[in-house]
PDB file of N, CA and C in Angstrom:
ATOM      1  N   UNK A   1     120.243 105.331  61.742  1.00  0.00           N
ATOM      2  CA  UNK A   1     119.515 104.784  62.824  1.00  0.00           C
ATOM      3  C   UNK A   1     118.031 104.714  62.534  1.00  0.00           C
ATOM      4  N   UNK A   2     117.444 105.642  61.643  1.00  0.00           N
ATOM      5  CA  UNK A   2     116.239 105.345  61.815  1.00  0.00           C
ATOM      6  C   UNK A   2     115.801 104.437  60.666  1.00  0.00           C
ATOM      7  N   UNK A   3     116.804 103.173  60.222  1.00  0.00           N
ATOM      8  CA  UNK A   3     116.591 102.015  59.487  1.00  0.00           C
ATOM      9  C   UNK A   3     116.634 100.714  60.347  1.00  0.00           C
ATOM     10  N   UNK A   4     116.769 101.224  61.291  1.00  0.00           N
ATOM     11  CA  UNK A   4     116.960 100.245  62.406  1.00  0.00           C
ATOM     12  C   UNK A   4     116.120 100.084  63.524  1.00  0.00           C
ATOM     13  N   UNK A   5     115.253 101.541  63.609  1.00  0.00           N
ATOM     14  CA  UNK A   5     113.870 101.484  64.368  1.00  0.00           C
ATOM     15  C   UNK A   5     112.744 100.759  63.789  1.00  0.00           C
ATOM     16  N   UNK A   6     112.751 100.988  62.753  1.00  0.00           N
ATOM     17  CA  UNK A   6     111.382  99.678  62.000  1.00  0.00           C
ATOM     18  C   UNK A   6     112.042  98.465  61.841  1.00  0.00           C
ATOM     19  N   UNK A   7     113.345  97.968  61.449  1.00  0.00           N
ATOM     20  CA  UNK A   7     113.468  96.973  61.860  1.00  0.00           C
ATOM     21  C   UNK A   7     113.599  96.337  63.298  1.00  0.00           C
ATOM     22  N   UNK A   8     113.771  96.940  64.401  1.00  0.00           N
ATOM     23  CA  UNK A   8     113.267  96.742  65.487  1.00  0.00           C
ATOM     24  C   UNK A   8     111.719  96.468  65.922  1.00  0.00           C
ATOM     25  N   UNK A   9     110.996  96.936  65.304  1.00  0.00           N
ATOM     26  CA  UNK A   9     109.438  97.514  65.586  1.00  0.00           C
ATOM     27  C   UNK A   9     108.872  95.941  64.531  1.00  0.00           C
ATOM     28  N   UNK A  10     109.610  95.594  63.864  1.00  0.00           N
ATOM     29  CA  UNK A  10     109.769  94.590  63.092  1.00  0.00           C
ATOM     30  C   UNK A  10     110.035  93.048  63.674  1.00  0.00           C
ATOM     31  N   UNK A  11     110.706  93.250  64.034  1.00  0.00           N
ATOM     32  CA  UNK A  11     111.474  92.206  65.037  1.00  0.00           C
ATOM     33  C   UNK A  11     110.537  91.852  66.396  1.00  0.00           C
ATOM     34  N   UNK A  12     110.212  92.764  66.728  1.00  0.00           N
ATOM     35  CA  UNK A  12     108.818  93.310  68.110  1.00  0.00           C
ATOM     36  C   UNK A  12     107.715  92.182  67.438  1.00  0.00           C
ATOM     37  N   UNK A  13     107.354  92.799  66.557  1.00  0.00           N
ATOM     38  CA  UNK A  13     106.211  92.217  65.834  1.00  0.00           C
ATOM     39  C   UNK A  13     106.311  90.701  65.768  1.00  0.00           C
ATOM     40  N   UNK A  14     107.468  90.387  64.788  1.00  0.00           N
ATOM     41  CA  UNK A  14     107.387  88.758  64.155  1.00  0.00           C
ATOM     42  C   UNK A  14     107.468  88.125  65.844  1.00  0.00           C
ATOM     43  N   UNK A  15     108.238  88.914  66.953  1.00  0.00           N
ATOM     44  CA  UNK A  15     108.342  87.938  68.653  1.00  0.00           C
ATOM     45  C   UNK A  15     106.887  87.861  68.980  1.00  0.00           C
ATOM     46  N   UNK A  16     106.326  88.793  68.646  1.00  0.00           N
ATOM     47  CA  UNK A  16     104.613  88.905  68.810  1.00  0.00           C
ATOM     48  C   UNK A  16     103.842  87.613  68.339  1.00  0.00           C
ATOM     49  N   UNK A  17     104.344  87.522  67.388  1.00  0.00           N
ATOM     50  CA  UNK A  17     103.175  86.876  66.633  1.00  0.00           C
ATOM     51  C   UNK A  17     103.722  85.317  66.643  1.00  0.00           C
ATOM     52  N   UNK A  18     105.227  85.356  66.715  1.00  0.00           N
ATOM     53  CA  UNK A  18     105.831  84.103  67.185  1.00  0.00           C
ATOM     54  C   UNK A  18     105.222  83.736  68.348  1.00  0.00           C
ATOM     55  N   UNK A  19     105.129  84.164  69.843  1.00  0.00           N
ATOM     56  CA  UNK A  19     105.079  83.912  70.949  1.00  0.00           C
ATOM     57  C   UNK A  19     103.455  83.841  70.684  1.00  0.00           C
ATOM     58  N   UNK A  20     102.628  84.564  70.033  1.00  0.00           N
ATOM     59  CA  UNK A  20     101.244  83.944  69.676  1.00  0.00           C
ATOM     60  C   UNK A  20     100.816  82.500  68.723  1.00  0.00           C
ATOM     61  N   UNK A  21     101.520  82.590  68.395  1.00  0.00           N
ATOM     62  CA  UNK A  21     101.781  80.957  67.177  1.00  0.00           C
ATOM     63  C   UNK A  21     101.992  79.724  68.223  1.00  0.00           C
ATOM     64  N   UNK A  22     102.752  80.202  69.309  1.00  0.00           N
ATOM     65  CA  UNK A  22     103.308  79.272  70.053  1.00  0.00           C
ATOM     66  C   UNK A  22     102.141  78.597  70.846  1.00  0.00           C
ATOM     67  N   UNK A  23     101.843  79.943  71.586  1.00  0.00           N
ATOM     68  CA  UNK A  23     100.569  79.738  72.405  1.00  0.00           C
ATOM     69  C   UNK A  23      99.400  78.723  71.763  1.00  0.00           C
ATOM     70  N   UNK A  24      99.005  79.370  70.538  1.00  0.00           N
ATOM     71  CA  UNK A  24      97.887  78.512  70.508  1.00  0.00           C
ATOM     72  C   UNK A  24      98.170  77.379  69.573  1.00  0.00           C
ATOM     73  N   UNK A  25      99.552  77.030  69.746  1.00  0.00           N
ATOM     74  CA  UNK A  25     100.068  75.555  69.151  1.00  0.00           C
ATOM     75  C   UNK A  25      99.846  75.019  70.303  1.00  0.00           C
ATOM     76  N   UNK A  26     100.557  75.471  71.199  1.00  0.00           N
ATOM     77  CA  UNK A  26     100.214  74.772  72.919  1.00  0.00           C
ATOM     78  C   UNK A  26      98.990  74.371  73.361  1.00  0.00           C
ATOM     79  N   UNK A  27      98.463  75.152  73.401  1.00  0.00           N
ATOM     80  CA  UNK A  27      96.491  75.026  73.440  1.00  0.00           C
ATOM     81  C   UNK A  27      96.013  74.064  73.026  1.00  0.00           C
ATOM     82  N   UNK A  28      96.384  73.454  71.504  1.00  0.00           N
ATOM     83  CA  UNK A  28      96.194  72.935  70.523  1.00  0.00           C
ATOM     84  C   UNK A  28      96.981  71.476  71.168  1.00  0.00           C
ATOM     85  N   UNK A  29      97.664  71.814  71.001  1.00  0.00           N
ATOM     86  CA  UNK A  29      98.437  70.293  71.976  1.00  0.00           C
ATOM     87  C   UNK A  29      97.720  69.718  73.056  1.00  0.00           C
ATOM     88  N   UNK A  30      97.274  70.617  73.686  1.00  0.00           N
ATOM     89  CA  UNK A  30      97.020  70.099  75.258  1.00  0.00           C
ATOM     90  C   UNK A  30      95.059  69.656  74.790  1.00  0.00           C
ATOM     91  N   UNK A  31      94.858  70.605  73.644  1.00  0.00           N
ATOM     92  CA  UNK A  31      93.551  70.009  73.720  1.00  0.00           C
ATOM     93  C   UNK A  31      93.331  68.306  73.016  1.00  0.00           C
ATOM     94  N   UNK A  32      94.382  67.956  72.101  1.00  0.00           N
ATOM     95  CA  UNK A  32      94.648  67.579  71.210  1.00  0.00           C
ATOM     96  C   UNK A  32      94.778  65.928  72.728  1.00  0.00           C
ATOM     97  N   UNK A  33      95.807  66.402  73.532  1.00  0.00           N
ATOM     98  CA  UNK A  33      96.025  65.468  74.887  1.00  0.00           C
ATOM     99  C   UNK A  33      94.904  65.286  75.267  1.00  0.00           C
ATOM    100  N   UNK A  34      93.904  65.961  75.230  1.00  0.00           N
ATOM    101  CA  UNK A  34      92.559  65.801  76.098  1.00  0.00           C
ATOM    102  C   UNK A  34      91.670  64.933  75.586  1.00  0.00           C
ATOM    103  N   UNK A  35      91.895  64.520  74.042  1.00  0.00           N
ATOM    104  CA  UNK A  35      90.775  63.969  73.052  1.00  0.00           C
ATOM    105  C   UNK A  35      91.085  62.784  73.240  1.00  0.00           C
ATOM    106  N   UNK A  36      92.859  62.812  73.178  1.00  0.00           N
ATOM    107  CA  UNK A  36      93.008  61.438  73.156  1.00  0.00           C
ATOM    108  C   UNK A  36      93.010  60.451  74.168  1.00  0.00           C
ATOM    109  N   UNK A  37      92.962  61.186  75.389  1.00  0.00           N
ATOM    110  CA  UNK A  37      93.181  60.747  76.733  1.00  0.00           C
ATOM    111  C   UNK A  37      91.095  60.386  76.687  1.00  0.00           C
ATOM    112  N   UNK A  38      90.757  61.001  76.344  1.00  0.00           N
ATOM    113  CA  UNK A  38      88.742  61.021  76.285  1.00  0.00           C
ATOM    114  C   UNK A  38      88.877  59.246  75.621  1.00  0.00           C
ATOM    115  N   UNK A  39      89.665  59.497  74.311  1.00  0.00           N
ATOM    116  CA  UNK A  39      89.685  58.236  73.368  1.00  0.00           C
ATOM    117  C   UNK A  39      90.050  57.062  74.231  1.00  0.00           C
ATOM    118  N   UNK A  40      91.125  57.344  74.919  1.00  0.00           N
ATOM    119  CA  UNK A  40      91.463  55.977  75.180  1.00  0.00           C
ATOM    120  C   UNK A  40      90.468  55.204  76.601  1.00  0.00           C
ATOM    121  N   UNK A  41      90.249  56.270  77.488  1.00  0.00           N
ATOM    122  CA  UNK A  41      88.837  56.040  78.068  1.00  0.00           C
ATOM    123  C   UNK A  41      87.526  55.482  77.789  1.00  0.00           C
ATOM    124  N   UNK A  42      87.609  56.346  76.721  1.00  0.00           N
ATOM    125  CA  UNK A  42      85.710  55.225  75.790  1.00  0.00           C
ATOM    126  C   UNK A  42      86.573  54.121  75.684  1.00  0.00           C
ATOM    127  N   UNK A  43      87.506  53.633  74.683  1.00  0.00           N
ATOM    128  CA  UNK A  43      87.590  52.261  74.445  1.00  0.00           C
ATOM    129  C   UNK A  43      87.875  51.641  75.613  1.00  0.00           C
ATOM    130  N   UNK A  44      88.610  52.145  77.151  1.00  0.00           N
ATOM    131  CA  UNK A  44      88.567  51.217  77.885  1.00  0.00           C
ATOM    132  C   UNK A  44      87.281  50.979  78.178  1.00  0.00           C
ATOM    133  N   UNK A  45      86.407  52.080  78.670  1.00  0.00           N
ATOM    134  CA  UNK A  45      84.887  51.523  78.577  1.00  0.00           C
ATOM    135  C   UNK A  45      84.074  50.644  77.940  1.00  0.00           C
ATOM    136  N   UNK A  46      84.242  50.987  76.775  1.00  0.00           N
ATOM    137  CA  UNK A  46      84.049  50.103  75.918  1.00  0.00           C
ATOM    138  C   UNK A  46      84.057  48.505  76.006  1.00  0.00           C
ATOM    139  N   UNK A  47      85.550  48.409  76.006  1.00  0.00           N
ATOM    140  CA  UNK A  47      86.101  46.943  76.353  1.00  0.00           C
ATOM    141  C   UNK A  47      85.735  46.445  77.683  1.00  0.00           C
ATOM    142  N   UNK A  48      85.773  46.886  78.339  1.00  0.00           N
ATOM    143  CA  UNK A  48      84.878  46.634  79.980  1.00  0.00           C
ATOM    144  C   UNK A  48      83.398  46.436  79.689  1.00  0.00           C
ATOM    145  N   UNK A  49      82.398  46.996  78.979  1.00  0.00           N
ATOM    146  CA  UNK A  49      81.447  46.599  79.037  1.00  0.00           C
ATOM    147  C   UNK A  49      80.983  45.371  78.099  1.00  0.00           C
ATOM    148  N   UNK A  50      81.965  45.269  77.438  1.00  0.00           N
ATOM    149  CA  UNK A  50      81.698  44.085  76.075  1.00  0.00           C
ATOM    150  C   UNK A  50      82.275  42.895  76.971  1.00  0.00           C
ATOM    151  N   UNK A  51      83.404  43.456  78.388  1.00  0.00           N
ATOM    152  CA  UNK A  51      83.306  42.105  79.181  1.00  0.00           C
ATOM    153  C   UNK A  51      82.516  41.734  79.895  1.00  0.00           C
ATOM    154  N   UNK A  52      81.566  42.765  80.282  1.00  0.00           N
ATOM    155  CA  UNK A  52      80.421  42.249  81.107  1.00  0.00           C
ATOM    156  C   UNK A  52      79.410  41.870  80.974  1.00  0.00           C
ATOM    157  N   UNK A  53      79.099  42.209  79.142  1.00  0.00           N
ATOM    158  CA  UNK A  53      77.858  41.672  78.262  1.00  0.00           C
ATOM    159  C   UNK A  53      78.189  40.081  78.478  1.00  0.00           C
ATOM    160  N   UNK A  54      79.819  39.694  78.088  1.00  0.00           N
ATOM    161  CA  UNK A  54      79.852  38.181  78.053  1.00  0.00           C
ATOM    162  C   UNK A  54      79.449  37.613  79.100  1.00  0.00           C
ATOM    163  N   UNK A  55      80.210  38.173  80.585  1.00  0.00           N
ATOM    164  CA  UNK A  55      79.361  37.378  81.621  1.00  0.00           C
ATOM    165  C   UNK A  55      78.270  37.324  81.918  1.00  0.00           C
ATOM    166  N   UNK A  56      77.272  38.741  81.501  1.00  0.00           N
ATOM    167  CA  UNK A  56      75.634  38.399  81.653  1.00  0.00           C
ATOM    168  C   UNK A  56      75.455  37.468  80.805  1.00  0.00           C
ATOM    169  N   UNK A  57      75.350  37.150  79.475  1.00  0.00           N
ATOM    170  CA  UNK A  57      75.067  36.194  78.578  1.00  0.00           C
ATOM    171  C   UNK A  57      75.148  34.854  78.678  1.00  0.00           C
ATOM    172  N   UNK A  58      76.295  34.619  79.495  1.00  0.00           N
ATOM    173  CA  UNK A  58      76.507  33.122  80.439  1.00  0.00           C
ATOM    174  C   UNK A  58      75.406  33.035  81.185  1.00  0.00           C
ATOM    175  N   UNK A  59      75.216  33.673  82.103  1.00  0.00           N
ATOM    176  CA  UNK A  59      74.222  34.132  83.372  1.00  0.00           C
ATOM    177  C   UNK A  59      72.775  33.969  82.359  1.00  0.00           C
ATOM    178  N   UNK A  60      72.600  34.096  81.196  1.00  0.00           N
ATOM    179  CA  UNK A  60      71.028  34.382  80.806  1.00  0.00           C
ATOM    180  C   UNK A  60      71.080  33.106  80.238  1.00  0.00           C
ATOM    181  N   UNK A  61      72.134  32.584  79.540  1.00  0.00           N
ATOM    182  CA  UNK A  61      71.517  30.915  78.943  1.00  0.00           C
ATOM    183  C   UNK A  61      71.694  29.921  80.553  1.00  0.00           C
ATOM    184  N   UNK A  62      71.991  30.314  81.358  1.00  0.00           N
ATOM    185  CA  UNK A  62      72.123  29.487  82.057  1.00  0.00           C
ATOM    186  C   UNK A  62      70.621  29.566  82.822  1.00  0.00           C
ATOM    187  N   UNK A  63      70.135  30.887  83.268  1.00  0.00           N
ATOM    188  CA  UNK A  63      68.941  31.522  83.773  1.00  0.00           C
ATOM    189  C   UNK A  63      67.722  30.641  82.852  1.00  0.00           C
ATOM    190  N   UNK A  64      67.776  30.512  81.778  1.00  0.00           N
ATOM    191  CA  UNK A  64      67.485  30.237  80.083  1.00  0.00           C
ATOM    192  C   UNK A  64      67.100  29.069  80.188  1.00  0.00           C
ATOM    193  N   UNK A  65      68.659  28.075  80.657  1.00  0.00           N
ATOM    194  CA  UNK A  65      68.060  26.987  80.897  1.00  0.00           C
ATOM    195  C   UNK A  65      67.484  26.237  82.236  1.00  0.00           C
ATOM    196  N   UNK A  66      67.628  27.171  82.935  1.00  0.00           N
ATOM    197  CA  UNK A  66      66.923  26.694  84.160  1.00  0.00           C
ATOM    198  C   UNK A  66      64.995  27.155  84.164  1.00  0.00           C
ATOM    199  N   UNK A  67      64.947  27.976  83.527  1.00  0.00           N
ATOM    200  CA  UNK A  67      63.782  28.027  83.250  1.00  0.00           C
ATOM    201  C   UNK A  67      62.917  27.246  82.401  1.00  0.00           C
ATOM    202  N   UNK A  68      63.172  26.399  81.469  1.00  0.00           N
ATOM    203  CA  UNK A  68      63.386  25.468  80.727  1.00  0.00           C
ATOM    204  C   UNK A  68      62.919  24.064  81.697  1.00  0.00           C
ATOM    205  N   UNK A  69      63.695  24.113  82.523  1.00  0.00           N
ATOM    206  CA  UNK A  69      64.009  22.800  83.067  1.00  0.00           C
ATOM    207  C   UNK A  69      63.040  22.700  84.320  1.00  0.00           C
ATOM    208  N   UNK A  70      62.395  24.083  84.894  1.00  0.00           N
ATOM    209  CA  UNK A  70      61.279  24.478  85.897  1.00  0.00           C
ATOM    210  C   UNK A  70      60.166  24.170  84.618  1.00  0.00           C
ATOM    211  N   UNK A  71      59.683  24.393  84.228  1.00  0.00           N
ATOM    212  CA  UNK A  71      58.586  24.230  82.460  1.00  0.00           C
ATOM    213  C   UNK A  71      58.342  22.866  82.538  1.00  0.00           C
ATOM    214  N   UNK A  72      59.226  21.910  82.303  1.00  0.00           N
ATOM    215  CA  UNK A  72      58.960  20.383  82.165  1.00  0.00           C
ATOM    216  C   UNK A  72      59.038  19.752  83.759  1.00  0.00           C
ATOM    217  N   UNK A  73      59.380  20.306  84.740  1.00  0.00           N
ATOM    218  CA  UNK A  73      59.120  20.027  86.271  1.00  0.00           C
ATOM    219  C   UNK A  73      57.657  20.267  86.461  1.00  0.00           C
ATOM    220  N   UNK A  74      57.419  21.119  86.129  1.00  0.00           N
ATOM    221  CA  UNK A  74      55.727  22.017  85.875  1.00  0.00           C
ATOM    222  C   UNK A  74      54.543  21.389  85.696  1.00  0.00           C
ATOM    223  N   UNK A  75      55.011  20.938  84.465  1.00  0.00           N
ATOM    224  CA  UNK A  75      54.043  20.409  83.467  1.00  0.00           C
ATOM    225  C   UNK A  75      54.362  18.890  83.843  1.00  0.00           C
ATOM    226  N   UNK A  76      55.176  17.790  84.460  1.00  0.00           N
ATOM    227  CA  UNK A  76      55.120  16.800  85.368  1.00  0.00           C
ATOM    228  C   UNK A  76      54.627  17.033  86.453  1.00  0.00           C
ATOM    229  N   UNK A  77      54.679  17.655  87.075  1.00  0.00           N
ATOM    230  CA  UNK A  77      53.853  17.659  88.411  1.00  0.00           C
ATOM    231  C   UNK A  77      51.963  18.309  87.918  1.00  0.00           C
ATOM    232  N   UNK A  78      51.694  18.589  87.107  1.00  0.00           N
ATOM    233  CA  UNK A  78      50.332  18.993  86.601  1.00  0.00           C
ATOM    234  C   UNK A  78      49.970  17.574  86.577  1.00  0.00           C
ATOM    235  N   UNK A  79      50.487  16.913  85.379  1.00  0.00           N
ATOM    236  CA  UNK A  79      50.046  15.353  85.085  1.00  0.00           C
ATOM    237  C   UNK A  79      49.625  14.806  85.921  1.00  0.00           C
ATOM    238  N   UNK A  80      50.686  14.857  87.266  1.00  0.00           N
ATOM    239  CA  UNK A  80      51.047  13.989  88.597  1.00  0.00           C
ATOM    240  C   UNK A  80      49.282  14.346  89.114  1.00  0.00           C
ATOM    241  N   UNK A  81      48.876  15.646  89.293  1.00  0.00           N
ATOM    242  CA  UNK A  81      48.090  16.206  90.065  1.00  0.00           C
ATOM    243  C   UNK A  81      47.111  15.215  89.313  1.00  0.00           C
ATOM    244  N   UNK A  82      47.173  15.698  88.055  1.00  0.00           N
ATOM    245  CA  UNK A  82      45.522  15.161  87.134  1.00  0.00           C
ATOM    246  C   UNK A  82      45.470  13.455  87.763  1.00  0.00           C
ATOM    247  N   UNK A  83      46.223  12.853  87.698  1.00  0.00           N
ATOM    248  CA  UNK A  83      46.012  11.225  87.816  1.00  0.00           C
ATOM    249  C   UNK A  83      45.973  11.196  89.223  1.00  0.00           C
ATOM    250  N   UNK A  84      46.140  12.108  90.178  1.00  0.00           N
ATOM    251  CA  UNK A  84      45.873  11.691  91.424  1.00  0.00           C
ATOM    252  C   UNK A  84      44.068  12.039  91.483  1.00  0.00           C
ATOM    253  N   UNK A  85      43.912  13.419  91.066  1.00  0.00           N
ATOM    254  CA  UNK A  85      42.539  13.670  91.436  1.00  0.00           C
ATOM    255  C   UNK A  85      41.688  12.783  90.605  1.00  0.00           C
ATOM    256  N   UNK A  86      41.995  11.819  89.343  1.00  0.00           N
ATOM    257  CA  UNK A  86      41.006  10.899  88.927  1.00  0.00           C
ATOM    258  C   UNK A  86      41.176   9.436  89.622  1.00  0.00           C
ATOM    259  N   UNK A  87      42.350   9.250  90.225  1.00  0.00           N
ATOM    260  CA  UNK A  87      42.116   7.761  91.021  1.00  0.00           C
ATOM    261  C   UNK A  87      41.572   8.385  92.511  1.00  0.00           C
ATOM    262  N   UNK A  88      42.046   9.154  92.905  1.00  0.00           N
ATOM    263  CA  UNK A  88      41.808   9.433  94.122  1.00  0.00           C
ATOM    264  C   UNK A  88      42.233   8.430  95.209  1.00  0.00           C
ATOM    265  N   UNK A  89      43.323   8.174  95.211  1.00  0.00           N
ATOM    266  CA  UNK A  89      43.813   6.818  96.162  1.00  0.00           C
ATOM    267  C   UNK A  89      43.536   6.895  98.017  1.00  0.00           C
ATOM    268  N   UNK A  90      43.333   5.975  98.293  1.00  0.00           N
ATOM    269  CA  UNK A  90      43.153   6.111 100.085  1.00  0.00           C
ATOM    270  C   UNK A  90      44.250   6.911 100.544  1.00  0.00           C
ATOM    271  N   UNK A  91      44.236   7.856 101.235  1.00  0.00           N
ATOM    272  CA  UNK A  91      45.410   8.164 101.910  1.00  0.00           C
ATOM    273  C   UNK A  91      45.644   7.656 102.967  1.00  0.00           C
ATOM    274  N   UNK A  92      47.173   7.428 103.382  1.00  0.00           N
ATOM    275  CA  UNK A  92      47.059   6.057 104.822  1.00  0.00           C
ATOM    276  C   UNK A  92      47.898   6.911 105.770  1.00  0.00           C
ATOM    277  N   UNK A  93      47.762   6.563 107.075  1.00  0.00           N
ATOM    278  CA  UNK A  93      47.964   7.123 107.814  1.00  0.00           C
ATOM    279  C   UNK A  93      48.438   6.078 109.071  1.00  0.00           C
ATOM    280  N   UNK A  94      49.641   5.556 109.288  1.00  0.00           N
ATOM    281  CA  UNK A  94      50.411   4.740 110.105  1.00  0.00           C
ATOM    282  C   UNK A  94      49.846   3.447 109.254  1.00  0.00           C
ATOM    283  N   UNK A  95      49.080   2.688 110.308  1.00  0.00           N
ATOM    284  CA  UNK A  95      48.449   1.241 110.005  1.00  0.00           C
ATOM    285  C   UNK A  95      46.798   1.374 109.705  1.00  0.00           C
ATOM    286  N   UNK A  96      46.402   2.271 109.797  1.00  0.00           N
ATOM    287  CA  UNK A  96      45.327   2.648 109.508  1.00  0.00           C
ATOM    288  C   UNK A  96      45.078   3.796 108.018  1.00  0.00           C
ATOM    289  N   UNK A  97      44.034   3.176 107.367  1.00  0.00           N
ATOM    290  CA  UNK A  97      43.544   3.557 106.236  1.00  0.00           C
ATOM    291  C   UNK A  97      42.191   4.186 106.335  1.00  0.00           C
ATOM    292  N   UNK A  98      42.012   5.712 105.893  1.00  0.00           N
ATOM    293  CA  UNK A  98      41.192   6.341 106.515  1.00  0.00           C
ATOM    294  C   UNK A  98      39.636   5.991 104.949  1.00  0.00           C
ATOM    295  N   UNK A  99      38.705   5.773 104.483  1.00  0.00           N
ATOM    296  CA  UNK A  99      38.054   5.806 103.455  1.00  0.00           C
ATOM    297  C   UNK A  99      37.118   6.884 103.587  1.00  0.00           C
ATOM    298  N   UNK A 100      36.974   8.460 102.689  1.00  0.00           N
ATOM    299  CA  UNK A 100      36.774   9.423 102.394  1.00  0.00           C
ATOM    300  C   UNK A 100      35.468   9.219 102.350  1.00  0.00           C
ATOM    301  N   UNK A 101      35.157   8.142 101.156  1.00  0.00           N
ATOM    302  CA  UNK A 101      34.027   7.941 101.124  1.00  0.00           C
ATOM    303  C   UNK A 101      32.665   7.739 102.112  1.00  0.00           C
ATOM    304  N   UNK A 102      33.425   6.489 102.935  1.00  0.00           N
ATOM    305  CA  UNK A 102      32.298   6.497 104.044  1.00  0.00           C
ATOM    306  C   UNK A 102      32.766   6.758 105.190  1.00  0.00           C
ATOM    307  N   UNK A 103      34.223   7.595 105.437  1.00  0.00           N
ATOM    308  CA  UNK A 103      33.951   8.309 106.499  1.00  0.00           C
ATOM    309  C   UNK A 103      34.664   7.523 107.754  1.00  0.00           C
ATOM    310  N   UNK A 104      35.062   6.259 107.246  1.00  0.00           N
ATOM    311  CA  UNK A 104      35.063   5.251 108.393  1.00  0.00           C
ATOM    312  C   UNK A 104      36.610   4.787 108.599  1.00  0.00           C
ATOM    313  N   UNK A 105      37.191   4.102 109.535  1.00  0.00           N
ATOM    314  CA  UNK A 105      38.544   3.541 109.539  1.00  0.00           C
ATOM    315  C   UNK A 105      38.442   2.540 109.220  1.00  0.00           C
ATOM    316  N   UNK A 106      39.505   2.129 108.558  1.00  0.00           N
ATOM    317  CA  UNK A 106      39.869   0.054 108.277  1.00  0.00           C
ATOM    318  C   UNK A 106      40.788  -0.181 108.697  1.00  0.00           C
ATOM    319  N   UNK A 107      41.357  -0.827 109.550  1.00  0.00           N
ATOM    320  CA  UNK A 107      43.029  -1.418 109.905  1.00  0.00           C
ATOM    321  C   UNK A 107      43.454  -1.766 108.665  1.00  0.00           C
ATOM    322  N   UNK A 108      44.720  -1.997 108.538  1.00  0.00           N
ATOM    323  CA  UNK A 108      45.281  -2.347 107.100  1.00  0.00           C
ATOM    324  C   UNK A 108      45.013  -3.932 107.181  1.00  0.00           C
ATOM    325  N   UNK A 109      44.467  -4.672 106.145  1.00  0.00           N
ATOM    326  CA  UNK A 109      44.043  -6.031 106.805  1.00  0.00           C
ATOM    327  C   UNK A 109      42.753  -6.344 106.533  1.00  0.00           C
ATOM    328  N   UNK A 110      42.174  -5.497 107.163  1.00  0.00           N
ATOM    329  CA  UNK A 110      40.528  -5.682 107.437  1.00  0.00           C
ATOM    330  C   UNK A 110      39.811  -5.508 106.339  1.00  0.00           C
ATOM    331  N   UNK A 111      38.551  -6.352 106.245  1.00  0.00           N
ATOM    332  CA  UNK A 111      37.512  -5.803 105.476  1.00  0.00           C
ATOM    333  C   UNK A 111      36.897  -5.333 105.906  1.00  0.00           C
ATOM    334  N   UNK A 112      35.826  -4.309 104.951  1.00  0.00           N
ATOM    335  CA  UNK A 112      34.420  -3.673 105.650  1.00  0.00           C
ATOM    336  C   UNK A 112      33.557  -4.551 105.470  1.00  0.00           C
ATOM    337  N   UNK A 113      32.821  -4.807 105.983  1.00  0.00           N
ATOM    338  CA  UNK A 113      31.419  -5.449 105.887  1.00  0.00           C
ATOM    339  C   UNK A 113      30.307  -5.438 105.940  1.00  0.00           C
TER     340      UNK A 113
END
């Protein structure tokens, strides 16, 4: 019998160290679940934000070209301004034409004299 107490005490041991092997295989698993579950999260992130870069990017050439297209509206209406303030045309007002210059009314029609 007492060849059979250390192999008992034996047996104790290897359940020991078995049931510890186990454990932190388990651990190991579940952390192992955690990385990959992290992984597949970034790439959905990932892929979600590389879809929303595309729709801003639509949104900025379009922004892009509307700004573009305000620029040459701009710079036509500047022109517009310059050739008005060098003719300086009568401004009219119903049937009557007002002249800046001297201040006075003309019917449309009429001369000054």
């Amino acid at each position: 019998m007492a060849a059979a107490e250390p192999q008992a005490r034996y047996g104790q041991s290897v359940k020991g160290l078995l049931s510890e092997k186990v454990s932190t295989c388990t651990t190991d698993v579940i952390a192992l679940t955690k990385q990959i579950l992290k992984g597949s999260r970034s790439s959905e992130l990932l892929g979600q934000a590389a879809r929303n870069m595309v729709m801003q990017e639509d949104s900025i050439l379009h922004s892009e070209d509307s700004l573009r297209k305000m620029s040459i509206i701009t710079t036509h209406l500047q022109y517009q301004q310059e050739a008005i303030q060098k003719n300086r045309p009568i401004p009219s007002c119903d049937t009557t034409r007002k002249n800046a210059f001297y201040g006075a009314s003309v019917k449309v029609g009429e001369s000054r004299s």
